[in-house]
N, C-alpha and C. Protein backbone atom coordinates (compact mmCIF):
# COMPACT_ATOMS: atom_id res chain seq x y z
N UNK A 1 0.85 -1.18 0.00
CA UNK A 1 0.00 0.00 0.00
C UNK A 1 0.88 1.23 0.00
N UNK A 2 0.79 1.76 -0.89
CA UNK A 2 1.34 3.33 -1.12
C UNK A 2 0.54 4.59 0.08
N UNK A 3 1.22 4.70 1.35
CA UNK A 3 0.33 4.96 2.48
C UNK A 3 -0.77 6.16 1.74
N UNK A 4 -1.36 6.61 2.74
CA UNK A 4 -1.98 7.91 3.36
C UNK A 4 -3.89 7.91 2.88
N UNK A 5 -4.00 6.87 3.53
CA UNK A 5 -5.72 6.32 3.64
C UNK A 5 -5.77 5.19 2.41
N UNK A 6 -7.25 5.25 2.08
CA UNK A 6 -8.02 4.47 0.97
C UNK A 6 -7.32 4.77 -0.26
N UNK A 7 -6.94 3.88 -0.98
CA UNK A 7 -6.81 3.91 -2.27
C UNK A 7 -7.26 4.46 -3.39
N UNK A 8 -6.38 5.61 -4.21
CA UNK A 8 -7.39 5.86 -5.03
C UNK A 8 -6.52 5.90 -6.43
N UNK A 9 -5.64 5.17 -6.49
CA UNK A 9 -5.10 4.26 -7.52
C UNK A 9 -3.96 3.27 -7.62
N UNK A 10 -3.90 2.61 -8.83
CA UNK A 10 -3.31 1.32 -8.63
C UNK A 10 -2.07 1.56 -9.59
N UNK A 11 -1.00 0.60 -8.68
CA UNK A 11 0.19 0.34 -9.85
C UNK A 11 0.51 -0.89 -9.29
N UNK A 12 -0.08 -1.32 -10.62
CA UNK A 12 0.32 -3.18 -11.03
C UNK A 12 1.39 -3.67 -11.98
N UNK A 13 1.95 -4.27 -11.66
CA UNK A 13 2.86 -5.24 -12.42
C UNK A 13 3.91 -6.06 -12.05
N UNK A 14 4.75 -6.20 -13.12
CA UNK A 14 6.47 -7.04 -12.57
C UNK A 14 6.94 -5.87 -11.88
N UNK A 15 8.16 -6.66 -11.50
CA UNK A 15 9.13 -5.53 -10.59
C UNK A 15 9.38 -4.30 -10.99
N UNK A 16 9.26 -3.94 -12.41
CA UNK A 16 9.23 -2.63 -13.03
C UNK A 16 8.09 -1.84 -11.99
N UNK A 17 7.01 -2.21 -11.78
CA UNK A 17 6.38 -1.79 -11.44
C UNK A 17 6.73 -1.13 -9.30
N UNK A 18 7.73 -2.18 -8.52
CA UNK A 18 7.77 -2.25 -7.58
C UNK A 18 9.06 -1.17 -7.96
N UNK A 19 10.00 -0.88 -8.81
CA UNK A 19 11.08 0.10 -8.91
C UNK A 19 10.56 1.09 -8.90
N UNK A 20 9.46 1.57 -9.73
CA UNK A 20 9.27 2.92 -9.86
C UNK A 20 8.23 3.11 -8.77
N UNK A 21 7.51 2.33 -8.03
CA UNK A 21 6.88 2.95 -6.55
C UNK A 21 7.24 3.61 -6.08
N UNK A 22 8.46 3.91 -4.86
CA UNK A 22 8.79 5.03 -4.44
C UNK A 22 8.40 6.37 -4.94
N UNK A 23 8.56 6.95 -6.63
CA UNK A 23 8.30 8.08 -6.95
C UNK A 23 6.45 7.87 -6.85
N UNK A 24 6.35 7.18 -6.72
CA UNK A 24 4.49 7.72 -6.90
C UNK A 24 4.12 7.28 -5.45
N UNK A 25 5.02 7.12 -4.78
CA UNK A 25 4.61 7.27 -3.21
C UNK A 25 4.98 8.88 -2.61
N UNK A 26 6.01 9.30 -3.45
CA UNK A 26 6.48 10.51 -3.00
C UNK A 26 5.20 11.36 -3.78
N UNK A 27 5.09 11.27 -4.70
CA UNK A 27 4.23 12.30 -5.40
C UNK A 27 2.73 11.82 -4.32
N UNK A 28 1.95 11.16 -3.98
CA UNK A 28 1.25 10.53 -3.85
C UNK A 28 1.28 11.52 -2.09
N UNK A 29 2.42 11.63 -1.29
CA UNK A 29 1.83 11.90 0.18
C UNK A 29 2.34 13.50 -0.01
N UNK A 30 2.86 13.80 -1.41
CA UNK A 30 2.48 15.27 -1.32
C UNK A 30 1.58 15.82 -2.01
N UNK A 31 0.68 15.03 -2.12
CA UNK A 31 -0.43 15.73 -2.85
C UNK A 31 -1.74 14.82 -1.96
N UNK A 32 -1.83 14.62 -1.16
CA UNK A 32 -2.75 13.82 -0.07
C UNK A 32 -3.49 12.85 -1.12
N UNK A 33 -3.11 12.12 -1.56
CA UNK A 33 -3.41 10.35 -2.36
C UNK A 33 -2.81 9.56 -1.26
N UNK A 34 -3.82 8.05 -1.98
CA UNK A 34 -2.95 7.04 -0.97
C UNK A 34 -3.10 6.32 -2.81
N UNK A 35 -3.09 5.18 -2.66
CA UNK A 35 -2.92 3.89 -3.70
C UNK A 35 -2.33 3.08 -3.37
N UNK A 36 -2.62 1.47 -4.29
CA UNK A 36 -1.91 0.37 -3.53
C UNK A 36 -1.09 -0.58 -5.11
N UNK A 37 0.05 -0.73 -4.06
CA UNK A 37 0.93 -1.27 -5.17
C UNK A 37 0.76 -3.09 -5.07
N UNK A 38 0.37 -3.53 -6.43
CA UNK A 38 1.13 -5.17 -6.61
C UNK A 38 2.18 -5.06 -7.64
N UNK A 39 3.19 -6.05 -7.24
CA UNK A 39 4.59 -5.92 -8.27
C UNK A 39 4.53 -7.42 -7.98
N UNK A 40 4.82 -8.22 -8.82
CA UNK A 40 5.33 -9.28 -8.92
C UNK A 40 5.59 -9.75 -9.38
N UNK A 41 7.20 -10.19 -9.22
CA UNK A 41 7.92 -10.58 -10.98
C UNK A 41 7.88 -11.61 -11.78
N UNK A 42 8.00 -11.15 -12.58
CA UNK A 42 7.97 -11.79 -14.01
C UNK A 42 6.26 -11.63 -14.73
N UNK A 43 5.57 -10.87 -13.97
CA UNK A 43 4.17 -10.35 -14.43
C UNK A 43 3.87 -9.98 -15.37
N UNK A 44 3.11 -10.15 -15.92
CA UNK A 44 2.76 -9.52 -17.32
C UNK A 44 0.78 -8.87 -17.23
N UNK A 45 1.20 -7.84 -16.79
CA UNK A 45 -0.65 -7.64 -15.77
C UNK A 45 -1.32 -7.61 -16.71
N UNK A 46 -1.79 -8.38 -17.90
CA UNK A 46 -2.75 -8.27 -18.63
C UNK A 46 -3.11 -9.63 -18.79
N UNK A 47 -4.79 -9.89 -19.23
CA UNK A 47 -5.39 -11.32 -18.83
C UNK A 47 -4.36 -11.84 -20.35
N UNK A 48 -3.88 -13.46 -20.20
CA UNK A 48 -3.60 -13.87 -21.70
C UNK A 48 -2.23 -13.70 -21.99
N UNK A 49 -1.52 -13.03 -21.39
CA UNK A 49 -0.41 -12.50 -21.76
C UNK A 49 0.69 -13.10 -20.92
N UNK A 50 1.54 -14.04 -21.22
CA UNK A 50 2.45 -14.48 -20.63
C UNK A 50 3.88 -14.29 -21.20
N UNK A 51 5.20 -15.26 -21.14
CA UNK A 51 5.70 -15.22 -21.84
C UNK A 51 6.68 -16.58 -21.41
N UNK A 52 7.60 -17.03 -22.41
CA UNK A 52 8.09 -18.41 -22.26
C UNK A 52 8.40 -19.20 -21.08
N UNK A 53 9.14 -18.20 -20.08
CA UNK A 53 9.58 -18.83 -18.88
C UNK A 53 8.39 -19.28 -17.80
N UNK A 54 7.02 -18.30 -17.28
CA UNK A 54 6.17 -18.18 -17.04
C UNK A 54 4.97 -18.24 -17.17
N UNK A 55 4.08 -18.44 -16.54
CA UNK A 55 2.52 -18.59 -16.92
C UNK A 55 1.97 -17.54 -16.86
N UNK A 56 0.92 -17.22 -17.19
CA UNK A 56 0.09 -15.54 -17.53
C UNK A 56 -0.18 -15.60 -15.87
N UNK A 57 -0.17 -15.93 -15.45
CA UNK A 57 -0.39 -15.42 -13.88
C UNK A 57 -1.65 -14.71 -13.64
N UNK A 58 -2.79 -15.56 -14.49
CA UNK A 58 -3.86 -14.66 -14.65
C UNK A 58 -5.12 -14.80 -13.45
N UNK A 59 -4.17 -15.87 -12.44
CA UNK A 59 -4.84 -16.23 -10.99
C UNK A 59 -4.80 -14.71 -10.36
N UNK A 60 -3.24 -13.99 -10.40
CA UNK A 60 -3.07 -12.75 -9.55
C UNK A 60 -3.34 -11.91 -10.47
N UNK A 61 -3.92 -11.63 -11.92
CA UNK A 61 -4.66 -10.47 -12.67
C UNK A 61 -6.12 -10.36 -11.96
N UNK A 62 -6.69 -11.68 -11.83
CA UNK A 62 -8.08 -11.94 -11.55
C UNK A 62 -8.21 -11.62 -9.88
N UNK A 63 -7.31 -12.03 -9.36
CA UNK A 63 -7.17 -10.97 -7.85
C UNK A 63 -7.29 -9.76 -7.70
N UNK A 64 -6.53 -9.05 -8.55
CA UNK A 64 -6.33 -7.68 -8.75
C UNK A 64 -7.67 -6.77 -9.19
N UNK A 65 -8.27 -7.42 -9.95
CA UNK A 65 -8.88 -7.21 -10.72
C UNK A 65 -10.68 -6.98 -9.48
N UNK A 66 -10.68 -7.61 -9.04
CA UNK A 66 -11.21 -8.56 -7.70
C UNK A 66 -11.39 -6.90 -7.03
N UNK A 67 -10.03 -6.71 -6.45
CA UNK A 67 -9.61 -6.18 -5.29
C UNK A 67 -10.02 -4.10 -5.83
N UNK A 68 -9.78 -4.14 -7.45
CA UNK A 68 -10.18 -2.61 -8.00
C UNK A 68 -12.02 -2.75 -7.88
N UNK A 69 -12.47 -3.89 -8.35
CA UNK A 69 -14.06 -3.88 -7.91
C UNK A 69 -14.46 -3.81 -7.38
N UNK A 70 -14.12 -4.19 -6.10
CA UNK A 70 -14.45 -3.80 -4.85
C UNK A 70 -14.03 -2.28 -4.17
N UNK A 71 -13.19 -1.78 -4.48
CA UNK A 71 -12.89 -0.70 -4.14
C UNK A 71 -13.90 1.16 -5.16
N UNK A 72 -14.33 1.35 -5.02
CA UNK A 72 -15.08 2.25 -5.91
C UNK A 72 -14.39 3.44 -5.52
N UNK A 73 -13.49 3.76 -4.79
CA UNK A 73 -12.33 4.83 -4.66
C UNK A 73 -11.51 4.72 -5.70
N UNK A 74 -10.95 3.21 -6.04
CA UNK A 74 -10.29 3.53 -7.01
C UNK A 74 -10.73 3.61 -8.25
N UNK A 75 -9.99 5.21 -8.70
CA UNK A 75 -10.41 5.31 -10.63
C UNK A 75 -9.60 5.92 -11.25
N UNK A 76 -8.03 5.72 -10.92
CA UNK A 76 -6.91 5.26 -11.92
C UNK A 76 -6.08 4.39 -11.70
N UNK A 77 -5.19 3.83 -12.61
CA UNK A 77 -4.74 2.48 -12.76
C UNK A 77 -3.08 3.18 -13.70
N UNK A 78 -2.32 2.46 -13.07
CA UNK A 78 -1.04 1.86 -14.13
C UNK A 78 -0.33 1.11 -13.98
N UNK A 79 0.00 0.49 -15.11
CA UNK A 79 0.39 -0.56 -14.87
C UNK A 79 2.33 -0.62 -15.92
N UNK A 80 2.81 -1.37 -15.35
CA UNK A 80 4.54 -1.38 -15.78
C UNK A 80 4.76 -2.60 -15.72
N UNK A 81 5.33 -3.28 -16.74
CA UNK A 81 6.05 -4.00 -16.95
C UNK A 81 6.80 -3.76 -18.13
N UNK A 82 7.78 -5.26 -18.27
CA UNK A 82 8.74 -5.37 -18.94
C UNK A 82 8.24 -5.06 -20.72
N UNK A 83 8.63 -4.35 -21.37
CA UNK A 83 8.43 -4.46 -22.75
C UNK A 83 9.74 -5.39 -23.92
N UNK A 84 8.49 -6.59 -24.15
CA UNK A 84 9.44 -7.05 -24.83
C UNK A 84 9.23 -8.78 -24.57
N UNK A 85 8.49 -9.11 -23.66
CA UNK A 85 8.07 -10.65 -23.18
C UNK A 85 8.05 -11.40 -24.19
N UNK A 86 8.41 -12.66 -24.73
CA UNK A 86 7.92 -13.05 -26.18
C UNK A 86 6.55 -14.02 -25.71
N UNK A 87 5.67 -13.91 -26.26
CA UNK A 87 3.93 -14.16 -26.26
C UNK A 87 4.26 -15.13 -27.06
């Protein structure tokens, strides 16, 4: 969780996604946002989308996915990963 209350957006992905957190935690508690981070590598956060070494991991998309529906605070999203996975 990217602190400072309820969530009111998401950054999903591979570790790309867990590197560049810090700056949108900084931007995020100076501008009174909170949001919540998943990073987990080798991710590819889109349903379908995997790549050779890995499975689409579309158990933890469908979590995620889960976890923004339930939340009606959140209503922006980004997402980072690796460009370049071979599909």
């Amino acid at each position: 969780m990217i602190k400072g209350g309820e969530p009111e957006f998401i950054l999903f992905g591979d570790s790309h996604a867990g590197a560049i957190a810090p700056g949108f935690d900084t931007y995020a508690k100076a501008n009174g946002h909170a949001g919540l981070l998943v990073a987990y590598n080798g991710l590819v956060p889109l349903y379908g989308m995997g790549h050779e070494r890995k499975d689409c991991h579309s158990d933890i998309v469908q979590k995620v996915m889960d976890i923004v529906y339930k939340h009606d605070n959140i209503k922006k999203g980004c997402v980072s990963c690796k460009v370049g996975y071979p599909c």
